[in-house]
N, C-alpha and C. Protein backbone atom coordinates (compact mmCIF):
# COMPACT_ATOMS: atom_id res chain seq x y z
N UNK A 1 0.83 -1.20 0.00
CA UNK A 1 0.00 0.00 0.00
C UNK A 1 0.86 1.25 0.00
N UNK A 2 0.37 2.02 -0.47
CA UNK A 2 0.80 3.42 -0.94
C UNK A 2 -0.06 4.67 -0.10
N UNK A 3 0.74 5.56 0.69
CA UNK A 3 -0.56 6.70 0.66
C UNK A 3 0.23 8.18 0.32
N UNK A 4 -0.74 9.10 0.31
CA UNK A 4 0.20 10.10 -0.32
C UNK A 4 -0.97 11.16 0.08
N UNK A 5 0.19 12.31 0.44
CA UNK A 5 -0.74 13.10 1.14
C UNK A 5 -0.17 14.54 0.94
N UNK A 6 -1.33 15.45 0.32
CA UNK A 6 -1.15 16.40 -0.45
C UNK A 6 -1.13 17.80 0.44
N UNK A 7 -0.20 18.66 0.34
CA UNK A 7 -0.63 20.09 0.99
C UNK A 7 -0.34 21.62 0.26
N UNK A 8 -0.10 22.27 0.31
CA UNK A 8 -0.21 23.76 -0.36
C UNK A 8 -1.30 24.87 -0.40
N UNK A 9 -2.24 23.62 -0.82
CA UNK A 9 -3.36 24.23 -1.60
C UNK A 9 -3.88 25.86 -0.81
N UNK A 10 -5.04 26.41 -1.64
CA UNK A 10 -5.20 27.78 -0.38
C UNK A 10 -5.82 28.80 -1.61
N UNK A 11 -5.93 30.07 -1.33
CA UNK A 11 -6.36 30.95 -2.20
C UNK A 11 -5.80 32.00 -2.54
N UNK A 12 -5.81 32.04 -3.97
CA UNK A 12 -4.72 33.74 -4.24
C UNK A 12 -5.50 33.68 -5.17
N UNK A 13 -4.59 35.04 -5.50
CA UNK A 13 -5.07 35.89 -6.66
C UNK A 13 -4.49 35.79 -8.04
N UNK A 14 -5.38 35.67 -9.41
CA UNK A 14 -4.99 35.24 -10.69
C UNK A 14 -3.96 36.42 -10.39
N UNK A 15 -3.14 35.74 -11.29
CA UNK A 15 -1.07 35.65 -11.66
C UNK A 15 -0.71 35.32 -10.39
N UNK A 16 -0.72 35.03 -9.60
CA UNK A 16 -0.59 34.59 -8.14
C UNK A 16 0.15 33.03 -8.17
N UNK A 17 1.07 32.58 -7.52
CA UNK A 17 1.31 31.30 -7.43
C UNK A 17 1.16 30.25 -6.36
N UNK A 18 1.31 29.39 -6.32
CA UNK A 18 1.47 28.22 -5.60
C UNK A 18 1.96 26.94 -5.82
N UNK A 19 2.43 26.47 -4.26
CA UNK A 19 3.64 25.25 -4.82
C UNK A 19 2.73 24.24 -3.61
N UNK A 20 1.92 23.14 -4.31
CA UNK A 20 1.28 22.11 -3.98
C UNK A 20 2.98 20.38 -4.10
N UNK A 21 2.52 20.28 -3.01
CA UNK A 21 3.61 19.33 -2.08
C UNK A 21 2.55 17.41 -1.70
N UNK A 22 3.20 16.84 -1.95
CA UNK A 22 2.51 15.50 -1.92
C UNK A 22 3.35 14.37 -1.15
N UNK A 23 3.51 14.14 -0.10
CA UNK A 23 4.47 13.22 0.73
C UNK A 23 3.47 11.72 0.18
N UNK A 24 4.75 10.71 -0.11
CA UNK A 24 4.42 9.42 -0.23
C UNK A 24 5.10 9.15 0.98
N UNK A 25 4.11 7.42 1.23
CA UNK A 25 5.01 6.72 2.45
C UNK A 25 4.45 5.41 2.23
N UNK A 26 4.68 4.07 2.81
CA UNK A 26 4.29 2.71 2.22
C UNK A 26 4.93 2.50 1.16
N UNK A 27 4.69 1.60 0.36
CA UNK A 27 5.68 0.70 -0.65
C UNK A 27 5.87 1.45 -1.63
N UNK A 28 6.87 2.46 -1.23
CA UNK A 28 7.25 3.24 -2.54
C UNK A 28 7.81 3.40 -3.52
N UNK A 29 8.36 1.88 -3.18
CA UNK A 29 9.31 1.39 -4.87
C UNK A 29 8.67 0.57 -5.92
N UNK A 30 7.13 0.63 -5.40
CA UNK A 30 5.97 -0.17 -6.40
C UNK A 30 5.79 0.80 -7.46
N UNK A 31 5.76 2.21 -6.33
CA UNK A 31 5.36 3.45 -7.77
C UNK A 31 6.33 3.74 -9.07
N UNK A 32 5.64 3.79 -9.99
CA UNK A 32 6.47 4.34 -11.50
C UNK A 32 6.72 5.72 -12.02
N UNK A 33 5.47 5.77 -12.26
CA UNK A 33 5.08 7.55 -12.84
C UNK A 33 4.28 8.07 -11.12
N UNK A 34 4.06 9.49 -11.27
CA UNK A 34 3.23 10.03 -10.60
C UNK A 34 3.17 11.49 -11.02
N UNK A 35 1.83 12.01 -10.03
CA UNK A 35 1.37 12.98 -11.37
C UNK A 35 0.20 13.95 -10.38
N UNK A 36 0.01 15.31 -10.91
CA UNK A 36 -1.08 15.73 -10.57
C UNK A 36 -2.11 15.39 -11.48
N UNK A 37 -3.23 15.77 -10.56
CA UNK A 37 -4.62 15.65 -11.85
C UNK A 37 -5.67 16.38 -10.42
N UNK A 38 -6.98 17.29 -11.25
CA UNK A 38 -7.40 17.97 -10.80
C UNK A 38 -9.02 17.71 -11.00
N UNK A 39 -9.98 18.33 -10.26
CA UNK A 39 -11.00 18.03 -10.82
C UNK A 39 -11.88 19.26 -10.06
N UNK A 40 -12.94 20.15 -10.92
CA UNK A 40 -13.37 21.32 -11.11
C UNK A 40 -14.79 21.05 -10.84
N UNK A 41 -15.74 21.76 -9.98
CA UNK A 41 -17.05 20.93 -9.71
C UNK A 41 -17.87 21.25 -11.21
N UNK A 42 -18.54 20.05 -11.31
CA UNK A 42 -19.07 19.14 -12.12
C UNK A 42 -18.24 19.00 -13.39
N UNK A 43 -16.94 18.96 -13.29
CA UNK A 43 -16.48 18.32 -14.21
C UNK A 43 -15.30 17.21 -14.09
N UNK A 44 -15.26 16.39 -14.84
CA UNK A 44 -14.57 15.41 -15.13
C UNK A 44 -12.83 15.10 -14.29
N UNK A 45 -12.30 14.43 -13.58
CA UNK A 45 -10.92 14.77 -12.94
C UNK A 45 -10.08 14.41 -14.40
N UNK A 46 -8.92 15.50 -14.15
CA UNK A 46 -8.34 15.80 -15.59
C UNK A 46 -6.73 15.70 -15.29
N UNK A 47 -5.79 15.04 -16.18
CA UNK A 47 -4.35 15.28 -15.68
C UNK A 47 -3.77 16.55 -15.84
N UNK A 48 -3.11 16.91 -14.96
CA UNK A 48 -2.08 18.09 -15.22
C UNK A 48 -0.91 17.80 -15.31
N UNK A 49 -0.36 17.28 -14.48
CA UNK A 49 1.10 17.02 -15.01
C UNK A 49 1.57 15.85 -14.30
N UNK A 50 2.47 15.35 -15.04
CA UNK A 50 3.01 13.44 -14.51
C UNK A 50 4.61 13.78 -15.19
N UNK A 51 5.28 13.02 -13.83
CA UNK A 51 6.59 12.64 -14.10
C UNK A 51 7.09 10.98 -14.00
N UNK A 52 7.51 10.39 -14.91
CA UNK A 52 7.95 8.81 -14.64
C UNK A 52 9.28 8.94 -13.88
N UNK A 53 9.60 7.56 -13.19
CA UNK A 53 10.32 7.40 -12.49
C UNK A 53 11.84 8.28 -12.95
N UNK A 54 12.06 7.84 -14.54
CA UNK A 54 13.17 8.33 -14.63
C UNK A 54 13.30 10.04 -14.87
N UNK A 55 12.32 10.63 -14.83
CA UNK A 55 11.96 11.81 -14.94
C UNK A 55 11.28 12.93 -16.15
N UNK A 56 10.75 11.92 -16.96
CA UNK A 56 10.01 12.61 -18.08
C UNK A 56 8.92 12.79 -17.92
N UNK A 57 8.63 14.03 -18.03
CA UNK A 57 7.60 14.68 -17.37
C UNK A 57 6.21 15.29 -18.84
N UNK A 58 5.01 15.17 -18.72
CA UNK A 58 4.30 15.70 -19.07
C UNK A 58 2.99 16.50 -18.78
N UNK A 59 2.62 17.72 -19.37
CA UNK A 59 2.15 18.85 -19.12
C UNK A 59 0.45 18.75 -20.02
N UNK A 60 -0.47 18.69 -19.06
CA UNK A 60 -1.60 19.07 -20.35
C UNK A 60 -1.78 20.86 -20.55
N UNK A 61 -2.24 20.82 -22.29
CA UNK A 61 -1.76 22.63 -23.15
C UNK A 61 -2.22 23.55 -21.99
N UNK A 62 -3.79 23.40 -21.34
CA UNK A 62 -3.57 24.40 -20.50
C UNK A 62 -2.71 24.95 -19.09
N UNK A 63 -1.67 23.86 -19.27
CA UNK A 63 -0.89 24.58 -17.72
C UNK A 63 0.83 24.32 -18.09
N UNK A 64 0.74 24.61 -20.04
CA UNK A 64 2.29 24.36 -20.16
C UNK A 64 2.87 25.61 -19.72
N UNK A 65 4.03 25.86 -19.82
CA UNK A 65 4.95 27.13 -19.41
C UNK A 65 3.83 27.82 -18.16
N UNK A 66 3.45 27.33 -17.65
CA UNK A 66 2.92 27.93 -15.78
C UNK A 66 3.22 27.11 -15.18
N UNK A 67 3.46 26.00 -15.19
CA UNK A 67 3.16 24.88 -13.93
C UNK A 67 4.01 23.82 -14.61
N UNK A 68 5.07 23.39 -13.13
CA UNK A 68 6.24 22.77 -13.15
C UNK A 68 5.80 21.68 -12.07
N UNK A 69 6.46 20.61 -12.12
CA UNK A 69 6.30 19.35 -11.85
C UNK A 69 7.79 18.86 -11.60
N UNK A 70 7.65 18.16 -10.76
CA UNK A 70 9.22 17.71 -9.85
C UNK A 70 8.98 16.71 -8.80
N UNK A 71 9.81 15.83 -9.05
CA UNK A 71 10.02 14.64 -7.62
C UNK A 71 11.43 14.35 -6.97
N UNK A 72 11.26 14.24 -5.44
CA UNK A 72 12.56 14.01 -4.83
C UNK A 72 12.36 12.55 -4.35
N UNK A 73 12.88 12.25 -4.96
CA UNK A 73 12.95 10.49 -4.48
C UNK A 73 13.36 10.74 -3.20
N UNK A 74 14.78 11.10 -2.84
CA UNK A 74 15.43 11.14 -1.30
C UNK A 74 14.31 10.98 -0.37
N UNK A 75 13.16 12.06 -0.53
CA UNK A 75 12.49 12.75 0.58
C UNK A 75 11.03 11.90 0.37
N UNK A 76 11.25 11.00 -0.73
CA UNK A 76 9.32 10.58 -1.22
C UNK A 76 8.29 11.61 -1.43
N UNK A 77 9.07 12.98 -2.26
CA UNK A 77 8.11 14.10 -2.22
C UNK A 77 7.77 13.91 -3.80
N UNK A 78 6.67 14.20 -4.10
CA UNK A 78 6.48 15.20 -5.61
C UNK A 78 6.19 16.74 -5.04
N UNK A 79 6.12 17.67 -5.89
CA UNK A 79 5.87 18.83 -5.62
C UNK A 79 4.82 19.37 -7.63
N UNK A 80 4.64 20.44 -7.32
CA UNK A 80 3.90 21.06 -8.57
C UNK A 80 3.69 22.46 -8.14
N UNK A 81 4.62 23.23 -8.77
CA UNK A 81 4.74 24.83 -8.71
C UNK A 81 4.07 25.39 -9.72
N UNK A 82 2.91 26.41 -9.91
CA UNK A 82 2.13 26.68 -10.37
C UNK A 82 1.92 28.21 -10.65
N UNK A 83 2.97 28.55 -11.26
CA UNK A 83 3.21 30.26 -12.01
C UNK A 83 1.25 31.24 -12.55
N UNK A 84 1.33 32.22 -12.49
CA UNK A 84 0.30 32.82 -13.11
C UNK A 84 -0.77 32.19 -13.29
N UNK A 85 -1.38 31.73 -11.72
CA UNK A 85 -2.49 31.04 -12.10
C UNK A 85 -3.66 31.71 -12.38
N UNK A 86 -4.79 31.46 -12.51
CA UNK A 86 -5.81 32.11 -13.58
C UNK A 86 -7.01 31.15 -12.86
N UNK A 87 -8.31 31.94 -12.82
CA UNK A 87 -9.32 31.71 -12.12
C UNK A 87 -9.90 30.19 -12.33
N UNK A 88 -9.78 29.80 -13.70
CA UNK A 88 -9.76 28.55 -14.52
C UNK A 88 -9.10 27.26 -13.83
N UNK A 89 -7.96 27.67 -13.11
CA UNK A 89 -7.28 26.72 -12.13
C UNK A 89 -8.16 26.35 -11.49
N UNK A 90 -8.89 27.01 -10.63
CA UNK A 90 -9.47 26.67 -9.40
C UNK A 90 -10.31 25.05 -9.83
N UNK A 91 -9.93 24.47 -8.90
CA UNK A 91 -10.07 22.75 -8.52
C UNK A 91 -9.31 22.31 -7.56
N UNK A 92 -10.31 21.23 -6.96
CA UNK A 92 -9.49 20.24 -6.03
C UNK A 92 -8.14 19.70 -6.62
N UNK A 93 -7.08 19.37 -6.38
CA UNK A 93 -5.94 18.74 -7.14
C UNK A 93 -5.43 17.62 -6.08
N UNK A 94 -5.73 16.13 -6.83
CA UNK A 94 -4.83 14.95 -5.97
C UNK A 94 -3.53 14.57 -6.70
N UNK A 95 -3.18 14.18 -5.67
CA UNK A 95 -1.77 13.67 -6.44
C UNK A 95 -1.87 12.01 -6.65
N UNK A 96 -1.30 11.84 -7.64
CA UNK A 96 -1.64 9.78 -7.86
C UNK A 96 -0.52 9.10 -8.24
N UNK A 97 -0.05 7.92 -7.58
CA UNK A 97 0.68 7.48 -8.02
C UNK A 97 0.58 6.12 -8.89
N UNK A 98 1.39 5.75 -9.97
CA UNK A 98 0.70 4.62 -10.39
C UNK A 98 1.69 3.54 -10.34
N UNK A 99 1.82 2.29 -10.62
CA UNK A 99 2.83 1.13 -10.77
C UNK A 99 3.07 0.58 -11.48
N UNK A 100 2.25 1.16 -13.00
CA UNK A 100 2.98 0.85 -14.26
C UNK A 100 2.88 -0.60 -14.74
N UNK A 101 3.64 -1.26 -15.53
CA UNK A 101 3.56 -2.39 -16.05
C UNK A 101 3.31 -3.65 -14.88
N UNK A 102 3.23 -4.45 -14.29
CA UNK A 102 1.98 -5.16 -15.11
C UNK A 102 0.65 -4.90 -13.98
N UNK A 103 0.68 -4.18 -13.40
CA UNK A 103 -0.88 -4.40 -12.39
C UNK A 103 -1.43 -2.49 -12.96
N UNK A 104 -0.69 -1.72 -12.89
CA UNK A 104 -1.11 -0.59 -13.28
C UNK A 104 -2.30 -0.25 -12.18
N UNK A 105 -1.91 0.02 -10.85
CA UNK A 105 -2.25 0.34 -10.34
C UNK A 105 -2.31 2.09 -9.82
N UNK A 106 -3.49 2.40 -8.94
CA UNK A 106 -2.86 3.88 -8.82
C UNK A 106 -3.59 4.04 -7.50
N UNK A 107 -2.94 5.18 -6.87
CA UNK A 107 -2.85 5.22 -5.64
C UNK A 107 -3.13 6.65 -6.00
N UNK A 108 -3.94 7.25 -4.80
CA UNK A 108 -5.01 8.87 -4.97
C UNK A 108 -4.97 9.64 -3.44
N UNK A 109 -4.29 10.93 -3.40
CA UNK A 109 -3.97 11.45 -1.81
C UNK A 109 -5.83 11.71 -1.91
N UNK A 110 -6.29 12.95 -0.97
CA UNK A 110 -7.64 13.18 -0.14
C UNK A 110 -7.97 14.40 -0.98
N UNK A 111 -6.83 15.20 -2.02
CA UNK A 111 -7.04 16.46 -2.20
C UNK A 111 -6.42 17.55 -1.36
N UNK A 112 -6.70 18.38 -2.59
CA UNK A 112 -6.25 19.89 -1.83
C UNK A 112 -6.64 21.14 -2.46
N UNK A 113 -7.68 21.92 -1.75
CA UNK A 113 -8.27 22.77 -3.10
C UNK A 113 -7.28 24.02 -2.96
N UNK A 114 -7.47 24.21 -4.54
CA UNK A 114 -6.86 25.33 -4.85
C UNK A 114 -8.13 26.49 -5.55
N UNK A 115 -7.88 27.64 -4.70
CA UNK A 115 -8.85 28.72 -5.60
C UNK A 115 -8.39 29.68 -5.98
N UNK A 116 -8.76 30.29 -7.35
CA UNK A 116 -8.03 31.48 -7.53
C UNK A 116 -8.98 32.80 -8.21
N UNK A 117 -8.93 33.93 -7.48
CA UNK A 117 -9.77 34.69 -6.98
C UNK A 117 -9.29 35.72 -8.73
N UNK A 118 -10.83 35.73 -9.56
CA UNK A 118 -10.36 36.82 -10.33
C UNK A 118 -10.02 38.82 -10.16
């Protein structure tokens, strides 16, 4: 088992930033990739950004060049720094980890909302 537990989140103001923080702990050499992903009320939870183990990272178009994505193995952290955010951000954001080939499992922190005030 995996758990992962998300903090930052909070409220500012569009162009405003924030750096959302995700501690893993439990079997953490099961995980492969891990990743934010967000979800906006009544809509769909959506990825934002995922890094694989070895560190290739991807961005969905709305949060390229704003929002950076990073993991410290040492510490079992991911992190996701989030430049000029924009009212559009505002959503809960979990962090997930997954285990890749062959069970492809994924593991989901509690959330952390982020709002951003136009």
């Amino acid at each position: 088992q995996v758990q992962l537990v998300e903090s930052g989140g909070g409220l500012v103001q569009a162009g405003g930033s924030l750096r959302l923080s995700c501690a893993a702990s439990g079997s953490i050499l099961s995980i492969d990739t891990m990743g934010w992903y967000r979800q906006a009320p009544g809509k769909q939870r959506e990825m934002v950004a995922t890094i694989t183990s070895r560190g290739s990272t991807n961005y969905a178009d709305s949060v390229k060049d704003r929002f950076t994505i990073s993991r410290d193995k040492a510490k079992n952290a991911l992190y996701l720094q989030m430049n000029n955010l924009k009212p559009e951000d505002t959503a809960v954001y979990y962090c997930n980890g997954n285990t890749g080939w062959p069970y492809n499992h994924n593991y989901w922190g509690q959330g952390t909302q982020v709002t951003v005030s136009s």
